[in-house]
PDB file of N, CA and C in Angstrom:
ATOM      1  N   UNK A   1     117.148 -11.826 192.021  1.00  0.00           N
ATOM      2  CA  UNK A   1     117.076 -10.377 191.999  1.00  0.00           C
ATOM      3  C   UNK A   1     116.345  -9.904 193.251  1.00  0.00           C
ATOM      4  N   UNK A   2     116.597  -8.996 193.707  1.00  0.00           N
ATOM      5  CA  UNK A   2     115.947  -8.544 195.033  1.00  0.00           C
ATOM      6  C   UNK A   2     115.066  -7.207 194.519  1.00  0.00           C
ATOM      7  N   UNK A   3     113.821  -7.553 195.626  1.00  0.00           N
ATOM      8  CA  UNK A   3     112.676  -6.946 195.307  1.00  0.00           C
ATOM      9  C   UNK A   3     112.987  -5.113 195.632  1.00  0.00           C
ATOM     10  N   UNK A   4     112.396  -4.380 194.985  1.00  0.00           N
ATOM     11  CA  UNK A   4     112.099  -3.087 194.532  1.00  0.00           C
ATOM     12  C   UNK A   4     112.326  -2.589 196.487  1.00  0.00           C
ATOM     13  N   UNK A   5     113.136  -2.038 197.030  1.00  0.00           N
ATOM     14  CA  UNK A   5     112.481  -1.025 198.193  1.00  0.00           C
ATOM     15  C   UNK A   5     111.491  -0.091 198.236  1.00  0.00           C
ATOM     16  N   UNK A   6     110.924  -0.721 199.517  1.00  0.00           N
ATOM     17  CA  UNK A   6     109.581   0.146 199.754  1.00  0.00           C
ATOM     18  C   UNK A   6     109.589   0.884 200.764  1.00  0.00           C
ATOM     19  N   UNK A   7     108.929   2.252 201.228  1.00  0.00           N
ATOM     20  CA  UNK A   7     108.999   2.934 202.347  1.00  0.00           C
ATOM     21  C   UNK A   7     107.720   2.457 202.859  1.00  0.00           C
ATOM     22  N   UNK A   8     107.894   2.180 203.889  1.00  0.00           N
ATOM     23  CA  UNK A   8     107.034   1.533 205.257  1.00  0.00           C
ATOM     24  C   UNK A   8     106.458   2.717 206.077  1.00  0.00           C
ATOM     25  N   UNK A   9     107.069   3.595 206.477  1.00  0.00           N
ATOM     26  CA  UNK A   9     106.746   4.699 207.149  1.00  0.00           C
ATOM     27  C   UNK A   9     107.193   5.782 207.197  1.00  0.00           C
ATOM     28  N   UNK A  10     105.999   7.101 207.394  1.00  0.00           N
ATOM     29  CA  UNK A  10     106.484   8.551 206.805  1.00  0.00           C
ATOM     30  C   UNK A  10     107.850   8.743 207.227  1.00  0.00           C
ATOM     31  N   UNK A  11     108.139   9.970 206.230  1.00  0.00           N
ATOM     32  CA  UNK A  11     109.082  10.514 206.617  1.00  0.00           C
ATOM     33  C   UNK A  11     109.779  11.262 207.740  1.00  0.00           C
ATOM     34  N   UNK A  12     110.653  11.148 208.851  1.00  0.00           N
ATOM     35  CA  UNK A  12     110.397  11.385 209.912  1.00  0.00           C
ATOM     36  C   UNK A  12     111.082  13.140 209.955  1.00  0.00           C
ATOM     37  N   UNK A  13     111.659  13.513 208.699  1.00  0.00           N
ATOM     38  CA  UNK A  13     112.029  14.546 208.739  1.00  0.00           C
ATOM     39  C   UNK A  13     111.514  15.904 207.539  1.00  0.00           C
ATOM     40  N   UNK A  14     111.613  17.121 208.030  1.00  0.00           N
ATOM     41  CA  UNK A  14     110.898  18.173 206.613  1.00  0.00           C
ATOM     42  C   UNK A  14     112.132  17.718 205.486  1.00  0.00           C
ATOM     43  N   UNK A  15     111.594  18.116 204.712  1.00  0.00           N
ATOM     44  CA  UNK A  15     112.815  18.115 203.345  1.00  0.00           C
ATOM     45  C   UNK A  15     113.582  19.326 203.760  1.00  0.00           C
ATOM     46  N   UNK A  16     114.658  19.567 203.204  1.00  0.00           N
ATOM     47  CA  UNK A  16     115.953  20.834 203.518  1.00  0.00           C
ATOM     48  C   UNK A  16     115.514  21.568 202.457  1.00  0.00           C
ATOM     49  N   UNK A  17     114.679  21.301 201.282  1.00  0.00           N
ATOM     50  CA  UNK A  17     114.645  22.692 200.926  1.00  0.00           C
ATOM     51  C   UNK A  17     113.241  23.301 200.427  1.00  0.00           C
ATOM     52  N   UNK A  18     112.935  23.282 201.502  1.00  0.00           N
ATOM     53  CA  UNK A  18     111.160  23.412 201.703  1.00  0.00           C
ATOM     54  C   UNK A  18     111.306  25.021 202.116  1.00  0.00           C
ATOM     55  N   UNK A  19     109.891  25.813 201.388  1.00  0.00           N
ATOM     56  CA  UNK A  19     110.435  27.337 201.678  1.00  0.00           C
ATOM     57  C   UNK A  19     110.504  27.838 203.123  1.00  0.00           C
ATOM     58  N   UNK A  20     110.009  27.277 203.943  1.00  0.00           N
ATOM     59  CA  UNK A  20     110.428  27.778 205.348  1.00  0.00           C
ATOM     60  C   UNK A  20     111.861  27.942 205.750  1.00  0.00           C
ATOM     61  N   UNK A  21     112.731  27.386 205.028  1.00  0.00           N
ATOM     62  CA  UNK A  21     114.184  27.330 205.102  1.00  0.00           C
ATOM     63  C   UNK A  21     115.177  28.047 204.368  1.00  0.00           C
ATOM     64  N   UNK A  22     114.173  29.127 203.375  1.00  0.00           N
ATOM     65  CA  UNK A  22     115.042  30.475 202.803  1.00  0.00           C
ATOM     66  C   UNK A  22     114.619  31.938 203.030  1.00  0.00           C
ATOM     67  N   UNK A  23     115.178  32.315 203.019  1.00  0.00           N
ATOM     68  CA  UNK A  23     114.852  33.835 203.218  1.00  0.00           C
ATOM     69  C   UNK A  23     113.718  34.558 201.896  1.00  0.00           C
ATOM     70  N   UNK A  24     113.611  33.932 201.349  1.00  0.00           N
ATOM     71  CA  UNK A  24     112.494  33.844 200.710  1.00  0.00           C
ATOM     72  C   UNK A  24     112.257  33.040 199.285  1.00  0.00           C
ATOM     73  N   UNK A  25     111.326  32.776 199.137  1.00  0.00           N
ATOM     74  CA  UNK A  25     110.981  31.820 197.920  1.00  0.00           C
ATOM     75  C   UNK A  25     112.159  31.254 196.925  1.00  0.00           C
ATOM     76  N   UNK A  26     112.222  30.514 196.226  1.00  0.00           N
ATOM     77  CA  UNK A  26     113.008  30.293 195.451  1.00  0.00           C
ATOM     78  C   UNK A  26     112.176  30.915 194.032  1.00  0.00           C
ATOM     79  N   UNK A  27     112.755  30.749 192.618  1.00  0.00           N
ATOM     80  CA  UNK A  27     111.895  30.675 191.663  1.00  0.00           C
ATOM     81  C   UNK A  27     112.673  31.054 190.444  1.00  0.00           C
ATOM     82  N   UNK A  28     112.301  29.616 189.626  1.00  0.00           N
ATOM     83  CA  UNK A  28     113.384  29.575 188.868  1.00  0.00           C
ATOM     84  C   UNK A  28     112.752  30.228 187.539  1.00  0.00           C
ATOM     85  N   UNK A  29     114.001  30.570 186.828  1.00  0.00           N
ATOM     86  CA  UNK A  29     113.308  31.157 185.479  1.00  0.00           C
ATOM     87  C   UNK A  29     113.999  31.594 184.171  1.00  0.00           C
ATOM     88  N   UNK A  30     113.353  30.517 182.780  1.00  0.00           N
ATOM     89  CA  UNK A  30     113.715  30.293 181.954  1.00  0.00           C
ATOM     90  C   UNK A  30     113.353  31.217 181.049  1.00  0.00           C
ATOM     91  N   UNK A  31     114.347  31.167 179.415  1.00  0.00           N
ATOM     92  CA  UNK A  31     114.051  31.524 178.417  1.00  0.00           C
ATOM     93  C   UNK A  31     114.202  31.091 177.027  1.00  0.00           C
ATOM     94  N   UNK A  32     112.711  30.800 177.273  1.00  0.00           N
ATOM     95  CA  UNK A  32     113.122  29.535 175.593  1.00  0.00           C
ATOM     96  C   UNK A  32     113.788  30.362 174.419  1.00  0.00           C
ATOM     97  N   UNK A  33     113.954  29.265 173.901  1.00  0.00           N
ATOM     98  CA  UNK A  33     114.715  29.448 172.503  1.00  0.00           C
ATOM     99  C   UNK A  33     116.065  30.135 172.385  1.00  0.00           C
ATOM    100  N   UNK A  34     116.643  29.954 173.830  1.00  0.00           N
ATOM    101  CA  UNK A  34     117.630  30.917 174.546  1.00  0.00           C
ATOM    102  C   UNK A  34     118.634  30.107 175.183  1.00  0.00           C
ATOM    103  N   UNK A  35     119.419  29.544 174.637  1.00  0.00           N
ATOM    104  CA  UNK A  35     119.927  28.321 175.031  1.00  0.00           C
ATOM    105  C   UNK A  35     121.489  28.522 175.721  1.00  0.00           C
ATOM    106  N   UNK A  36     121.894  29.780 175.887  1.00  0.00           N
ATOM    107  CA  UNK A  36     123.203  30.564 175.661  1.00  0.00           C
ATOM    108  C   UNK A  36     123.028  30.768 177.367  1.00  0.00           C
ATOM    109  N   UNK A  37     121.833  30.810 177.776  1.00  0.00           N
ATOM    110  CA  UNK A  37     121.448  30.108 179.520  1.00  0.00           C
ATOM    111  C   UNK A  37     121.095  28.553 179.484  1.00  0.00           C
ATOM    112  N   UNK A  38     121.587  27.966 179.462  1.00  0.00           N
ATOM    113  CA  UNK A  38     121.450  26.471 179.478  1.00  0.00           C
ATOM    114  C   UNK A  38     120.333  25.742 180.303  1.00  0.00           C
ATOM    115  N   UNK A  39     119.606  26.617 181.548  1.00  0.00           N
ATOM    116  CA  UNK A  39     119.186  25.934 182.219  1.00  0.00           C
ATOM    117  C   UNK A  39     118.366  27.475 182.739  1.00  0.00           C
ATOM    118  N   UNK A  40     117.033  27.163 183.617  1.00  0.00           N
ATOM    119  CA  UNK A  40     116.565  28.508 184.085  1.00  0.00           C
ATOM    120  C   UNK A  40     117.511  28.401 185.130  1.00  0.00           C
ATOM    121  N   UNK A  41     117.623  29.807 185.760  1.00  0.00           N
ATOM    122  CA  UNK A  41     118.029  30.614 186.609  1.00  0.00           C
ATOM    123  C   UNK A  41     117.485  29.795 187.930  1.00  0.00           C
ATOM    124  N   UNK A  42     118.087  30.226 188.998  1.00  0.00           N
ATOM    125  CA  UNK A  42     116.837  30.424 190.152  1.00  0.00           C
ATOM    126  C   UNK A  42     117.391  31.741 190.966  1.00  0.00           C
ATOM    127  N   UNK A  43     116.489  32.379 191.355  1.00  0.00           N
ATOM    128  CA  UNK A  43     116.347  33.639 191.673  1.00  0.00           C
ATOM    129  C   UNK A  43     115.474  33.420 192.932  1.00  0.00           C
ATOM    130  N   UNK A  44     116.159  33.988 194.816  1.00  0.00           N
ATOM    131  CA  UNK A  44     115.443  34.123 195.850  1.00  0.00           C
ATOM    132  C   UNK A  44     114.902  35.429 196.021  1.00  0.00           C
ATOM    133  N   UNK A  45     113.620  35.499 195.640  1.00  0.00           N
ATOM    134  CA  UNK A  45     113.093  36.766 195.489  1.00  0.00           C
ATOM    135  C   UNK A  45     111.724  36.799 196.406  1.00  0.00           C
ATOM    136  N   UNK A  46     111.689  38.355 196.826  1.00  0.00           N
ATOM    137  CA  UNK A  46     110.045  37.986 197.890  1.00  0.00           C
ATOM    138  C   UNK A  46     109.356  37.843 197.050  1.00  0.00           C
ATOM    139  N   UNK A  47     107.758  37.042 197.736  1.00  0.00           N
ATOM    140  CA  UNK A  47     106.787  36.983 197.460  1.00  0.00           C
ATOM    141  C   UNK A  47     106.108  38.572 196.929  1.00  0.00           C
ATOM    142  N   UNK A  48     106.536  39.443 197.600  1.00  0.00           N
ATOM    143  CA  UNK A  48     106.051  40.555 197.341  1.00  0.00           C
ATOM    144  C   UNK A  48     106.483  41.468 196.031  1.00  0.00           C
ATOM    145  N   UNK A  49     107.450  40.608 195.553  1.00  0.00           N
ATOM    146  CA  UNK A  49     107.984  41.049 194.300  1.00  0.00           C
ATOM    147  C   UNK A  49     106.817  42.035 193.560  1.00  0.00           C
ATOM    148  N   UNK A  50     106.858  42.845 192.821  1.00  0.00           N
ATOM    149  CA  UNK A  50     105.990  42.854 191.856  1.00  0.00           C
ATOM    150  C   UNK A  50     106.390  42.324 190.310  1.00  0.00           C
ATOM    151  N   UNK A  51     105.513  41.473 189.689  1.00  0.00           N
ATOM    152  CA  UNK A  51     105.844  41.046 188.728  1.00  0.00           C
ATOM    153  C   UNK A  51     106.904  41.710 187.530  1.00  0.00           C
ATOM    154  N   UNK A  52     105.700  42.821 187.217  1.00  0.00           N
ATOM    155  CA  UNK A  52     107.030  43.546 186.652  1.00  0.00           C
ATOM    156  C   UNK A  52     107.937  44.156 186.468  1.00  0.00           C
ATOM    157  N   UNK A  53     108.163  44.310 188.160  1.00  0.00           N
ATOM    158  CA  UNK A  53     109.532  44.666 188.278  1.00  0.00           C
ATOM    159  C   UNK A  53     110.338  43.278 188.346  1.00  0.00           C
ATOM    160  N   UNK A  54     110.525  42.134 188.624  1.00  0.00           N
ATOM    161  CA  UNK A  54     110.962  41.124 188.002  1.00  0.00           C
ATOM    162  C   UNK A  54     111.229  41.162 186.440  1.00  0.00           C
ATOM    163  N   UNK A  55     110.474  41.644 185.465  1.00  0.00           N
ATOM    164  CA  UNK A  55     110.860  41.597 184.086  1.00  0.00           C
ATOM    165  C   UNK A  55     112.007  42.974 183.823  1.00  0.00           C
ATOM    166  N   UNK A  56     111.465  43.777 184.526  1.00  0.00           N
ATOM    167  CA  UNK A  56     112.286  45.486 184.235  1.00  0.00           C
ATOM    168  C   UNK A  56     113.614  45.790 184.696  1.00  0.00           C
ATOM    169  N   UNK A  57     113.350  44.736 186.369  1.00  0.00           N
ATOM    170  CA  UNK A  57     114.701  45.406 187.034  1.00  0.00           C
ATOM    171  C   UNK A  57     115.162  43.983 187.581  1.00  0.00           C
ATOM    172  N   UNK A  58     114.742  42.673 187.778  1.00  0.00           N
ATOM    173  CA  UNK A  58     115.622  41.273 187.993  1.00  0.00           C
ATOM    174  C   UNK A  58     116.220  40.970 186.648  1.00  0.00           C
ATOM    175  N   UNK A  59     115.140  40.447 185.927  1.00  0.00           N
ATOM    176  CA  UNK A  59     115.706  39.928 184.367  1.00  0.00           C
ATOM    177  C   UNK A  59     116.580  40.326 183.696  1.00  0.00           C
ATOM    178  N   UNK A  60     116.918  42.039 183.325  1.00  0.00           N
ATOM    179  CA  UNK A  60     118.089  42.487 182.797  1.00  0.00           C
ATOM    180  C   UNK A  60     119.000  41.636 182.956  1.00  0.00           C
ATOM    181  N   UNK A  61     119.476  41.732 184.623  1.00  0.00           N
ATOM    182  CA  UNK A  61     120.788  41.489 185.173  1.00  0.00           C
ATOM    183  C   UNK A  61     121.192  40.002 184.868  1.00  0.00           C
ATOM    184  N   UNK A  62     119.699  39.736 184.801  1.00  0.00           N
ATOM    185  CA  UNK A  62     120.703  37.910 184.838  1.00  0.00           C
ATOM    186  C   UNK A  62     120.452  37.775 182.934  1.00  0.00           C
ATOM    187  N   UNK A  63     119.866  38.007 182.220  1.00  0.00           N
ATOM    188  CA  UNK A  63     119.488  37.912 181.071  1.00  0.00           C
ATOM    189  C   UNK A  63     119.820  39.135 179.850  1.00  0.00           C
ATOM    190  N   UNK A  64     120.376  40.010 180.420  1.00  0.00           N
ATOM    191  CA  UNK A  64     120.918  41.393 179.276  1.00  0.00           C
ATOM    192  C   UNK A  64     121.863  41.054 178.669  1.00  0.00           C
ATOM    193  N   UNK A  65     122.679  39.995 179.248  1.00  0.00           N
ATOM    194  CA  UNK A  65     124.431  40.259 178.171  1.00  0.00           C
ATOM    195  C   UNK A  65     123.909  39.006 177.123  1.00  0.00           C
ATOM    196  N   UNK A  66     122.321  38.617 176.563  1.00  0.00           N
ATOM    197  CA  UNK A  66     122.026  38.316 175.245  1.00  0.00           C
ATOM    198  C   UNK A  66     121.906  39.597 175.105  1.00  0.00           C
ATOM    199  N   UNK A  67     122.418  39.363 172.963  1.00  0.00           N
ATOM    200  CA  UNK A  67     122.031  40.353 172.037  1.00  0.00           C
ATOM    201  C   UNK A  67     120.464  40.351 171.958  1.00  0.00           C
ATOM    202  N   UNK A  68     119.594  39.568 172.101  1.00  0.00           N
ATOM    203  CA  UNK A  68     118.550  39.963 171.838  1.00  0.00           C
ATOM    204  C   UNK A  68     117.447  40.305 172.892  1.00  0.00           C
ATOM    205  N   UNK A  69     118.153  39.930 174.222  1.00  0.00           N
ATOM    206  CA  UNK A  69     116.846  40.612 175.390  1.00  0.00           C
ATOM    207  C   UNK A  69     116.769  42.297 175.184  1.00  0.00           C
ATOM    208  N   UNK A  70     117.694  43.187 174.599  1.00  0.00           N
ATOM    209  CA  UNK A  70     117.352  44.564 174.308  1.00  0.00           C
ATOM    210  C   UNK A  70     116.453  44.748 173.343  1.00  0.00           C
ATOM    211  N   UNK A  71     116.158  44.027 173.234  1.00  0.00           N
ATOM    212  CA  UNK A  71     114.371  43.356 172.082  1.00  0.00           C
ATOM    213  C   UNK A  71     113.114  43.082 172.508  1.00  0.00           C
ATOM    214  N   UNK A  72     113.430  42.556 173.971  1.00  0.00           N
ATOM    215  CA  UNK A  72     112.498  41.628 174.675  1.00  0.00           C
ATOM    216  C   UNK A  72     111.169  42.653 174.316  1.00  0.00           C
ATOM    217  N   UNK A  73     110.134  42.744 173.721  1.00  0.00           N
ATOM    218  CA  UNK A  73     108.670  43.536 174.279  1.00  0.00           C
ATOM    219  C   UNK A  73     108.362  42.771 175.307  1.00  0.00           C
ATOM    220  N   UNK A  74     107.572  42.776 176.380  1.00  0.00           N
ATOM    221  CA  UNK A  74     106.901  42.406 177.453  1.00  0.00           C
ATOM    222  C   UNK A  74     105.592  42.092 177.178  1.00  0.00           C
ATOM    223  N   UNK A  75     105.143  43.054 176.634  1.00  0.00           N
ATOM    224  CA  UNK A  75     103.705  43.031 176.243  1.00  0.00           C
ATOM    225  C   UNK A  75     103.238  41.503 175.348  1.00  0.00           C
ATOM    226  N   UNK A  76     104.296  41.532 174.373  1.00  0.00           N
ATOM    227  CA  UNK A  76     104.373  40.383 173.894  1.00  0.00           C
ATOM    228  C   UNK A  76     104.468  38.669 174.218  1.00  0.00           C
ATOM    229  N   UNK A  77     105.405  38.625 175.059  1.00  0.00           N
ATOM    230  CA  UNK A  77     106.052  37.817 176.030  1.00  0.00           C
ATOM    231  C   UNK A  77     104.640  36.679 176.355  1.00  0.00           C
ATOM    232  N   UNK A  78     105.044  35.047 176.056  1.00  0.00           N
ATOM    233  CA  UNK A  78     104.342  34.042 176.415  1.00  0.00           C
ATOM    234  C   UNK A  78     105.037  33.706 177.109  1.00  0.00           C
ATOM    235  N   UNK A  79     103.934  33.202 178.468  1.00  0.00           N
ATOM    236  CA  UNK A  79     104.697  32.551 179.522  1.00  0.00           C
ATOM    237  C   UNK A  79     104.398  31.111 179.894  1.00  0.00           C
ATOM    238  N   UNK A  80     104.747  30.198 180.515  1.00  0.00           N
ATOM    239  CA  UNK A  80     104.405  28.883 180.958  1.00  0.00           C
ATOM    240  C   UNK A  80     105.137  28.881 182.494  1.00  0.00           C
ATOM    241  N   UNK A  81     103.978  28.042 183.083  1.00  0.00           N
ATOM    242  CA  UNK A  81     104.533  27.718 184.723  1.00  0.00           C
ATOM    243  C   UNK A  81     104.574  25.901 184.990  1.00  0.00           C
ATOM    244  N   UNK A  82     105.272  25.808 185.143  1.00  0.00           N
ATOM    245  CA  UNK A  82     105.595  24.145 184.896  1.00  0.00           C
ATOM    246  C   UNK A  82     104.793  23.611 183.558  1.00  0.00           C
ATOM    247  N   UNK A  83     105.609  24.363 182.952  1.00  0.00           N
ATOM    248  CA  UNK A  83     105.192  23.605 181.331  1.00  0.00           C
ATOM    249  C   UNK A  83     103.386  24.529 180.509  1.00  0.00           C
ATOM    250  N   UNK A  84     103.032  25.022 181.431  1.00  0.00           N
ATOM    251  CA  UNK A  84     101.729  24.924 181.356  1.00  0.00           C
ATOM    252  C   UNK A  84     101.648  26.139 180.205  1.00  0.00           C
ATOM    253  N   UNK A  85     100.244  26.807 179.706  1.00  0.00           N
ATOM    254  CA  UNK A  85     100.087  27.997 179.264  1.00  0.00           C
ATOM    255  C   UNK A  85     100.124  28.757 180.423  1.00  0.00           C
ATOM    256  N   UNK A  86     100.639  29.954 180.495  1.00  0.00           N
ATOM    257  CA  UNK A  86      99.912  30.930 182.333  1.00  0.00           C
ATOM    258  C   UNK A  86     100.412  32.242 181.693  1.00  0.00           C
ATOM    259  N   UNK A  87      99.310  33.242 182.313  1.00  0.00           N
ATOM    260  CA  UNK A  87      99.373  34.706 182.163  1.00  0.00           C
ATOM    261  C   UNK A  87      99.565  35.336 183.156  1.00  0.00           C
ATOM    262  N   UNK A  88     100.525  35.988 183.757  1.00  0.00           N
ATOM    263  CA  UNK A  88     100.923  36.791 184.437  1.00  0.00           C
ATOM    264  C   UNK A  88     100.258  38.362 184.656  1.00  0.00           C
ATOM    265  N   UNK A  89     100.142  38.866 185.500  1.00  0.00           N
ATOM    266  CA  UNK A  89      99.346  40.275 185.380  1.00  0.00           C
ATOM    267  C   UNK A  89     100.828  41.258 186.695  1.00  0.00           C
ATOM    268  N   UNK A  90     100.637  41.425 185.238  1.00  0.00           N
ATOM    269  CA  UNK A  90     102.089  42.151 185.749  1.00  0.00           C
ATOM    270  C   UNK A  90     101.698  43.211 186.629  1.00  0.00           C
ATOM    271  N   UNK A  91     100.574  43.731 187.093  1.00  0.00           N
ATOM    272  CA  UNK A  91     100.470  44.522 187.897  1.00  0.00           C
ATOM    273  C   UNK A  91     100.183  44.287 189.699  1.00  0.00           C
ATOM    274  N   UNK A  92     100.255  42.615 189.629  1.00  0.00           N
ATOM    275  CA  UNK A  92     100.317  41.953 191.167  1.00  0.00           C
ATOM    276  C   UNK A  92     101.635  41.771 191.350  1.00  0.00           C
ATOM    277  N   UNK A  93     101.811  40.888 192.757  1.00  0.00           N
ATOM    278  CA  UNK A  93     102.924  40.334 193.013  1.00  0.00           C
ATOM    279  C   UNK A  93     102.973  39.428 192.451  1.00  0.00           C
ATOM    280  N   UNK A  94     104.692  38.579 192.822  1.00  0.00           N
ATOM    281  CA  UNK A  94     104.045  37.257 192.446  1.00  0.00           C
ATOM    282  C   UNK A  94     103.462  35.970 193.145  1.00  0.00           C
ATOM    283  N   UNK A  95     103.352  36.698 194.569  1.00  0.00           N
ATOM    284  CA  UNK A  95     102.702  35.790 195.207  1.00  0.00           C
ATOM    285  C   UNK A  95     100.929  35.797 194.535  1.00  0.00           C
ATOM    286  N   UNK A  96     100.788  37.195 194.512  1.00  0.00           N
ATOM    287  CA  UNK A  96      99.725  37.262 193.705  1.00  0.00           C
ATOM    288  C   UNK A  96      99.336  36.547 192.665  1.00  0.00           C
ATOM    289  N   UNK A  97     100.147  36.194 191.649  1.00  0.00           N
ATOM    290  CA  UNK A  97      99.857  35.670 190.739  1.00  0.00           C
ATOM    291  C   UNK A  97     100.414  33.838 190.785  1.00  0.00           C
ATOM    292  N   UNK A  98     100.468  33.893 192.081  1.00  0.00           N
ATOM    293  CA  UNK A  98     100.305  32.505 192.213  1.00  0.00           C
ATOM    294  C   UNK A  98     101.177  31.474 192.146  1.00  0.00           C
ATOM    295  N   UNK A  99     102.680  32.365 192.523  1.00  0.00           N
ATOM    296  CA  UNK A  99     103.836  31.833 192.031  1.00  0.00           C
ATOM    297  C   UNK A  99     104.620  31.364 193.430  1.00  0.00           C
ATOM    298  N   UNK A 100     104.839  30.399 193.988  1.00  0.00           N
ATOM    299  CA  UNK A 100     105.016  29.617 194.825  1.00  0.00           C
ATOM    300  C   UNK A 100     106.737  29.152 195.258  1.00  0.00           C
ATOM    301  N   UNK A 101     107.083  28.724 196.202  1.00  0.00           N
ATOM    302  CA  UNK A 101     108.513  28.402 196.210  1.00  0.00           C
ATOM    303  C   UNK A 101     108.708  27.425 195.280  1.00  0.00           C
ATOM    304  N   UNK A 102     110.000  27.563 194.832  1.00  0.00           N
ATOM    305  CA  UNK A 102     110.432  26.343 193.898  1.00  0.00           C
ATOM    306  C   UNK A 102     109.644  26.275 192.250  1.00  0.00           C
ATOM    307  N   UNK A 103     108.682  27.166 192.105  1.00  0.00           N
ATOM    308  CA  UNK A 103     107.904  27.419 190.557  1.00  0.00           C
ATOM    309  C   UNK A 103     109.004  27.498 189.861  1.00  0.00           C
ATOM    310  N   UNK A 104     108.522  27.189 188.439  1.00  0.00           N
ATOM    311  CA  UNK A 104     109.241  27.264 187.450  1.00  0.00           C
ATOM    312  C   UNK A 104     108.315  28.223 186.361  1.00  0.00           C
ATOM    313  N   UNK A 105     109.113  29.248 186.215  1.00  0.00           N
ATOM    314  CA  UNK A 105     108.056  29.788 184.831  1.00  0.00           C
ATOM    315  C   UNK A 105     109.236  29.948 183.818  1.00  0.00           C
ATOM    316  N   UNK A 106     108.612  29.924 182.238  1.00  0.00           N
ATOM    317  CA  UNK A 106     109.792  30.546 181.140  1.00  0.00           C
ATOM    318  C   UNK A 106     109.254  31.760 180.629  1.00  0.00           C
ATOM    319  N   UNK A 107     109.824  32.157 179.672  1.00  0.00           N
ATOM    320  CA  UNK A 107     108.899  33.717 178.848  1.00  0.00           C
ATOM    321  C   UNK A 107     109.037  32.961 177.410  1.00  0.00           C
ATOM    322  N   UNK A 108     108.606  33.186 176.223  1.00  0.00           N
ATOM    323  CA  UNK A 108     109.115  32.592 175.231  1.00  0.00           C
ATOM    324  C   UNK A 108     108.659  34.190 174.382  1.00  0.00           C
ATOM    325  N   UNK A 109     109.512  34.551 173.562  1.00  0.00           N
ATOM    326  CA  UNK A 109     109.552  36.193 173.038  1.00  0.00           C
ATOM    327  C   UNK A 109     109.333  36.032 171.522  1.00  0.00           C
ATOM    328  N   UNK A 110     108.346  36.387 171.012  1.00  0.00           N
ATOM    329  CA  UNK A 110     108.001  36.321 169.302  1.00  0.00           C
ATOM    330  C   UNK A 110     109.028  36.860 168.928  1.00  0.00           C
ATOM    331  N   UNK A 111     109.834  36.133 167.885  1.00  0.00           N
ATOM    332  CA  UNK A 111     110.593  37.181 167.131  1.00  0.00           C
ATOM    333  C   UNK A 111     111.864  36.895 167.181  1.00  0.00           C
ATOM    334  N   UNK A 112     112.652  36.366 168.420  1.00  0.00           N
ATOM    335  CA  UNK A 112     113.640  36.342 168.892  1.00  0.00           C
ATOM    336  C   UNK A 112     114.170  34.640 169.159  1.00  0.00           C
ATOM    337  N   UNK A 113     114.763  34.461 168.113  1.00  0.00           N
ATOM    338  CA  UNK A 113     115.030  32.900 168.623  1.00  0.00           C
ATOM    339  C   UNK A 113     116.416  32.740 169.102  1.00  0.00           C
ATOM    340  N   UNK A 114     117.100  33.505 169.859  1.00  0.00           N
ATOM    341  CA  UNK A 114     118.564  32.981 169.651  1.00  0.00           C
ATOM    342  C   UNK A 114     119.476  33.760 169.079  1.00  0.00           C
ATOM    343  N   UNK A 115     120.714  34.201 169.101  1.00  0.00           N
ATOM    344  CA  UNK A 115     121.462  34.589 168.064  1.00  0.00           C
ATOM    345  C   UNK A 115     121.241  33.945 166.824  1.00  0.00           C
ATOM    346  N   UNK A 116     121.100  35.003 165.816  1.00  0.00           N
ATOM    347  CA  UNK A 116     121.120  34.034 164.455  1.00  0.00           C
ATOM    348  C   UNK A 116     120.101  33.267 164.238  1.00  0.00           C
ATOM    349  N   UNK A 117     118.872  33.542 165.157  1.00  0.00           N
ATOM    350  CA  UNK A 117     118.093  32.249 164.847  1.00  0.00           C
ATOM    351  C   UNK A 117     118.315  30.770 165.452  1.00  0.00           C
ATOM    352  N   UNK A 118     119.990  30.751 165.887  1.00  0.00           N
ATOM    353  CA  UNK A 118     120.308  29.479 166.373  1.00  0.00           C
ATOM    354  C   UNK A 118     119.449  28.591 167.557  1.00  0.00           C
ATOM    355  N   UNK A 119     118.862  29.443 168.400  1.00  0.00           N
ATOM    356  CA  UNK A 119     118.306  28.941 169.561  1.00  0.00           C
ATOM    357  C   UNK A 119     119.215  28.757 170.798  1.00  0.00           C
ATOM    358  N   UNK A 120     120.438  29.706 170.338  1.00  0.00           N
ATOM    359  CA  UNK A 120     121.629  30.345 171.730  1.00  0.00           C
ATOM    360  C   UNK A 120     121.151  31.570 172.091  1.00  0.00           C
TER     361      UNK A 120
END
């Protein structure tokens, strides 16, 4: 059997999708219990975003044709950033709040699991 490859020396090139190489950030974004999106989004949005205009005026568009985001409260709304607990202050950006190229955050919405409960 031949032994495991090893890298010997750095990498001599940036990665291709490092944020210097988009017009702005990447940032992907999920909604649990919401499965009818299979996968989060990713959305190139500025840093200067303000948060909640991301929930008011991005999210609709990619997330309205569920029956139940015309439900969504905000106020309510738990969030996680790579898995984590994280609170958002919807009144910064999101560079402000610390949200980086390539982040991952979800919302998870009391109340709302899915059509039917199903978790679609």
């Amino acid at each position: 059997m031949n032994a495991p490859a090893t890298l010997t020396a750095p990498r001599a090139t940036a990665p291709r999708d490092c944020g210097v190489r988009f017009a702005a950030p990447l940032l992907y974004v999920g909604w649990a219990d919401h499965l009818m999106f299979g996968a989060p989004v990713s959305l190139c949005l500025s840093a200067r975003t303000p948060f909640a205009a991301l929930c008011t005026q991005v999210l609709p568009g990619i997330f309205g044709s569920h029956p139940d985001f015309s439900q969504v409260n905000w106020d309510r709304a738990s969030w996680t950033r790579a898995g984590q607990p994280w609170q958002p202050d919807p009144g910064k950006t999101l560079a402000q709040n610390g949200l980086t190229h390539k982040d991952l955050i979800e919302f998870r919405t009391p109340g709302l699991r899915g059509i039917g409960g199903s978790g679609s």
